[in-house]
N, C-alpha and C. Protein backbone atom coordinates (compact mmCIF):
# COMPACT_ATOMS: atom_id res chain seq x y z
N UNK A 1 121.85 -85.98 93.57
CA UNK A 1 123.25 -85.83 93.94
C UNK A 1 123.38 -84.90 95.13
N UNK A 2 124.18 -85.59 96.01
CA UNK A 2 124.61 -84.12 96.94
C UNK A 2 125.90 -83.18 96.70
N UNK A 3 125.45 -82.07 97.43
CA UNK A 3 126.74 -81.26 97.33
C UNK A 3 126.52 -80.20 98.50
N UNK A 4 127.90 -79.70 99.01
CA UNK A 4 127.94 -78.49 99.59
C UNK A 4 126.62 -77.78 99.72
N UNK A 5 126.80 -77.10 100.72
CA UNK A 5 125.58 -75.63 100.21
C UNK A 5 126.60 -74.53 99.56
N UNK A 6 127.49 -74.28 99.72
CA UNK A 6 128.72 -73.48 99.04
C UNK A 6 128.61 -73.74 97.27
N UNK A 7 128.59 -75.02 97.20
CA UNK A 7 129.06 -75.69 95.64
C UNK A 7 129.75 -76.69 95.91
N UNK A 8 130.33 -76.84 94.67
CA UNK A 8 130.94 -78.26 94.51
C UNK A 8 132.45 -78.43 95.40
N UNK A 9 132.40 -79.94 95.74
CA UNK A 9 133.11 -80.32 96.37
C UNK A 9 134.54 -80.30 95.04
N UNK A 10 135.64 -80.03 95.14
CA UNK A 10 136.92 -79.86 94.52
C UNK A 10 137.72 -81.73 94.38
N UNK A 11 137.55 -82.33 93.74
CA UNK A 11 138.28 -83.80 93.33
C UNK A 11 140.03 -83.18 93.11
N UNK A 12 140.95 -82.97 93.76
CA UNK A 12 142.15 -82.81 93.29
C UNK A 12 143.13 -83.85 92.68
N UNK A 13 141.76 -84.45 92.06
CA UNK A 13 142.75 -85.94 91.76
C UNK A 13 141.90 -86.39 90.34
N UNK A 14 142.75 -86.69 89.08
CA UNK A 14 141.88 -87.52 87.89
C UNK A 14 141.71 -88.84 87.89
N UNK A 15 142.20 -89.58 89.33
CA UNK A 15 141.81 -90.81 89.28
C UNK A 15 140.66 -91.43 88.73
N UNK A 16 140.61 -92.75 87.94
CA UNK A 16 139.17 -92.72 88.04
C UNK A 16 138.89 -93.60 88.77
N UNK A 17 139.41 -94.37 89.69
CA UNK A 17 139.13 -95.22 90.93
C UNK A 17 137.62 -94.31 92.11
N UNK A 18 138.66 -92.95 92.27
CA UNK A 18 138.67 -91.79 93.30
C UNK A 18 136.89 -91.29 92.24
N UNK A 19 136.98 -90.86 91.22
CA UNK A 19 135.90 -90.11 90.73
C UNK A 19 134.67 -90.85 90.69
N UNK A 20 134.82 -92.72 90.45
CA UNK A 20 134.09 -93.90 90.05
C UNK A 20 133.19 -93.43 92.05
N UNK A 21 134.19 -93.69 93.15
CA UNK A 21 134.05 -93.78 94.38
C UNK A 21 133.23 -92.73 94.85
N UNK A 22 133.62 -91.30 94.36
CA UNK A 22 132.71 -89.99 94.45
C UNK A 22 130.91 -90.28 93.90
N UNK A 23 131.18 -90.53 92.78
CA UNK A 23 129.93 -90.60 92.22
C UNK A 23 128.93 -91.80 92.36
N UNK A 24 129.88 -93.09 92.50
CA UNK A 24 128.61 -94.14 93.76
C UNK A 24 128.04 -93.80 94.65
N UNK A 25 128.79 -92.32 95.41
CA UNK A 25 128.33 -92.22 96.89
C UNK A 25 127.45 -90.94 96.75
N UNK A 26 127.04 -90.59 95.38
CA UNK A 26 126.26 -89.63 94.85
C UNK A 26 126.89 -88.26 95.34
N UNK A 27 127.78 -88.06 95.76
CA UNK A 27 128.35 -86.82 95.41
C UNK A 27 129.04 -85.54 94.55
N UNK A 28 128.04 -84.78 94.07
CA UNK A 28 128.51 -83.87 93.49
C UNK A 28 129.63 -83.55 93.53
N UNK A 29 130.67 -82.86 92.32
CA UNK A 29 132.04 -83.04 92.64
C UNK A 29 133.05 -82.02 91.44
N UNK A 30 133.96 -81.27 91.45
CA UNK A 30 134.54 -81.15 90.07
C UNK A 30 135.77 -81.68 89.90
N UNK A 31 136.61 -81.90 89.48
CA UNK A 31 137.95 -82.55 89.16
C UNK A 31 139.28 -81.58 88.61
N UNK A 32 140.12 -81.85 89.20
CA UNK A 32 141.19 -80.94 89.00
C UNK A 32 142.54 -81.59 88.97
N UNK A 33 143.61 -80.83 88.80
CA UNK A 33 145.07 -81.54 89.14
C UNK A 33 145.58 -80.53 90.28
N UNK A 34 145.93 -80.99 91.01
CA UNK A 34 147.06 -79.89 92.06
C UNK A 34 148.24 -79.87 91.80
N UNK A 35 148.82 -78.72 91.10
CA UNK A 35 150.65 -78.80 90.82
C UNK A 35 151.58 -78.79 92.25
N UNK A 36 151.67 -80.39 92.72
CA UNK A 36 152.25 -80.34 93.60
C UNK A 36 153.52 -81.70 93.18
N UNK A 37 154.76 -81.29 93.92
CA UNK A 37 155.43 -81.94 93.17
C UNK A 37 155.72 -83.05 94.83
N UNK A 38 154.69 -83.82 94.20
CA UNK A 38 154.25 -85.23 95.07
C UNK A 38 155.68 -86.86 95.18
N UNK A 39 156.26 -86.43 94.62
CA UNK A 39 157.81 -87.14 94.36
C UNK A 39 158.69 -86.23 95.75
N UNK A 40 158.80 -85.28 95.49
CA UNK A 40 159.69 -84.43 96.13
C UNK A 40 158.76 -84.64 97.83
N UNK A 41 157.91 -84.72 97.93
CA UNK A 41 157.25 -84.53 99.19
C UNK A 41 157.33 -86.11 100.06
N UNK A 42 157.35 -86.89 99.03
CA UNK A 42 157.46 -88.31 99.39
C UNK A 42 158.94 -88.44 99.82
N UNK A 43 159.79 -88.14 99.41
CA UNK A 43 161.25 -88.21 99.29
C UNK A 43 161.77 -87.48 100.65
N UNK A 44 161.09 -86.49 100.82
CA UNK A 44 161.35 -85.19 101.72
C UNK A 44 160.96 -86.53 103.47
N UNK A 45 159.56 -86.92 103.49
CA UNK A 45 158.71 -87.57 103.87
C UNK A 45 159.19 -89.35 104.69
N UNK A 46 159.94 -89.56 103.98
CA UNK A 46 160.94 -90.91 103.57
C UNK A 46 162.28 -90.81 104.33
N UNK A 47 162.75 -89.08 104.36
CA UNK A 47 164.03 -88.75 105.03
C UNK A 47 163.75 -88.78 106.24
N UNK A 48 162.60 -88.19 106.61
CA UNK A 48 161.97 -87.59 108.22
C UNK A 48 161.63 -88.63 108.95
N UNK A 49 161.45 -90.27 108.28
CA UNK A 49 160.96 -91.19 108.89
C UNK A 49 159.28 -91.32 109.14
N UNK A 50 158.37 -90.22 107.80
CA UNK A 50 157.19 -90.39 108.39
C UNK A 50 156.53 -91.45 108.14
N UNK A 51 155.66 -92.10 108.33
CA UNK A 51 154.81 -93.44 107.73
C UNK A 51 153.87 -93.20 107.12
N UNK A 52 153.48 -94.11 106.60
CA UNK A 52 152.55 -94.12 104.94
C UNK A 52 150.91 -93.12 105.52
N UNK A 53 150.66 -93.50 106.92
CA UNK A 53 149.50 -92.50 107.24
C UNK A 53 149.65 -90.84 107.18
N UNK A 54 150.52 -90.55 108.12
CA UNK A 54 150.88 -89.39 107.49
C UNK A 54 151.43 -88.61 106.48
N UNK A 55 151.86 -89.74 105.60
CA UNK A 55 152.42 -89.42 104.66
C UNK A 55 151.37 -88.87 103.12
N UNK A 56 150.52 -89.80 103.16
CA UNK A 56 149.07 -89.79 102.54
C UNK A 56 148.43 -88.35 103.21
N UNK A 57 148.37 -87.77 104.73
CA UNK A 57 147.77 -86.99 105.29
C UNK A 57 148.90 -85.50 104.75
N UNK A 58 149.88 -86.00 104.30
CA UNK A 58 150.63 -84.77 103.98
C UNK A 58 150.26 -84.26 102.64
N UNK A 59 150.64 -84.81 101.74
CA UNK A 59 150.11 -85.03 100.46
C UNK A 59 148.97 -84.53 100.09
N UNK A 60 147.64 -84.89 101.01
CA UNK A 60 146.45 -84.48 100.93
C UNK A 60 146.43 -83.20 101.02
N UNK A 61 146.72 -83.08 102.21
CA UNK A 61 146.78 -81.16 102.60
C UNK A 61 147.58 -80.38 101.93
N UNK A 62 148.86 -80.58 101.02
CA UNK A 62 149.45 -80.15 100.20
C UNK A 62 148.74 -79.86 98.51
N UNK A 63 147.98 -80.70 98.68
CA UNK A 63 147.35 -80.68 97.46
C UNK A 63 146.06 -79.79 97.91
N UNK A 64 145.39 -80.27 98.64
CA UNK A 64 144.06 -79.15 99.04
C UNK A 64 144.71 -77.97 98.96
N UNK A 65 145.93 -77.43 99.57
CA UNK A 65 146.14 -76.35 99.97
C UNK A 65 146.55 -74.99 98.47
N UNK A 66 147.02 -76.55 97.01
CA UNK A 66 147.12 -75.42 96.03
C UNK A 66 145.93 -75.21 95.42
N UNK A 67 144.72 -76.41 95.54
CA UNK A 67 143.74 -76.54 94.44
C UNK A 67 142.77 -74.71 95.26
N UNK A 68 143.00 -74.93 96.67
CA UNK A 68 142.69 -73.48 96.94
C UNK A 68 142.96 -72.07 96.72
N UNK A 69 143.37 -72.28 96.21
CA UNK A 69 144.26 -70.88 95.56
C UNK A 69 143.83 -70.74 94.95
């Protein structure tokens, strides 16, 4: 398996699509939830006119940004 030299890479997601996809590609990994309220960001997201790429790119970094904490 690979991983970081740090440690494990952070999964902020219980998908198991996402975890199935991690671990084919032999990457070491741990799994988490990010309390992000992903409705409200979409909605927020939807008003501003952003599109589904950045919108996914928002989301992401919103979520990285609590699982860091």
């Amino acid at each position: 398996m690979l991983s970081t030299p740090e440690g494990k890479i952070i999964l902020a997601s219980r998908s198991p699509a996402r975890q199935s996809m991690m671990q084919s590609a032999g990457i070491r990994f741990a799994t988490t939830t990010a309390p992000v309220d992903e409705e409200a960001l979409r909605e927020a997201g939807l008003a501003e006119g952003i599109n589904g790429v950045d919108m996914a790119t928002a989301l992401a970094e919103a979520k990285a940004l609590r699982v860091s904490m």
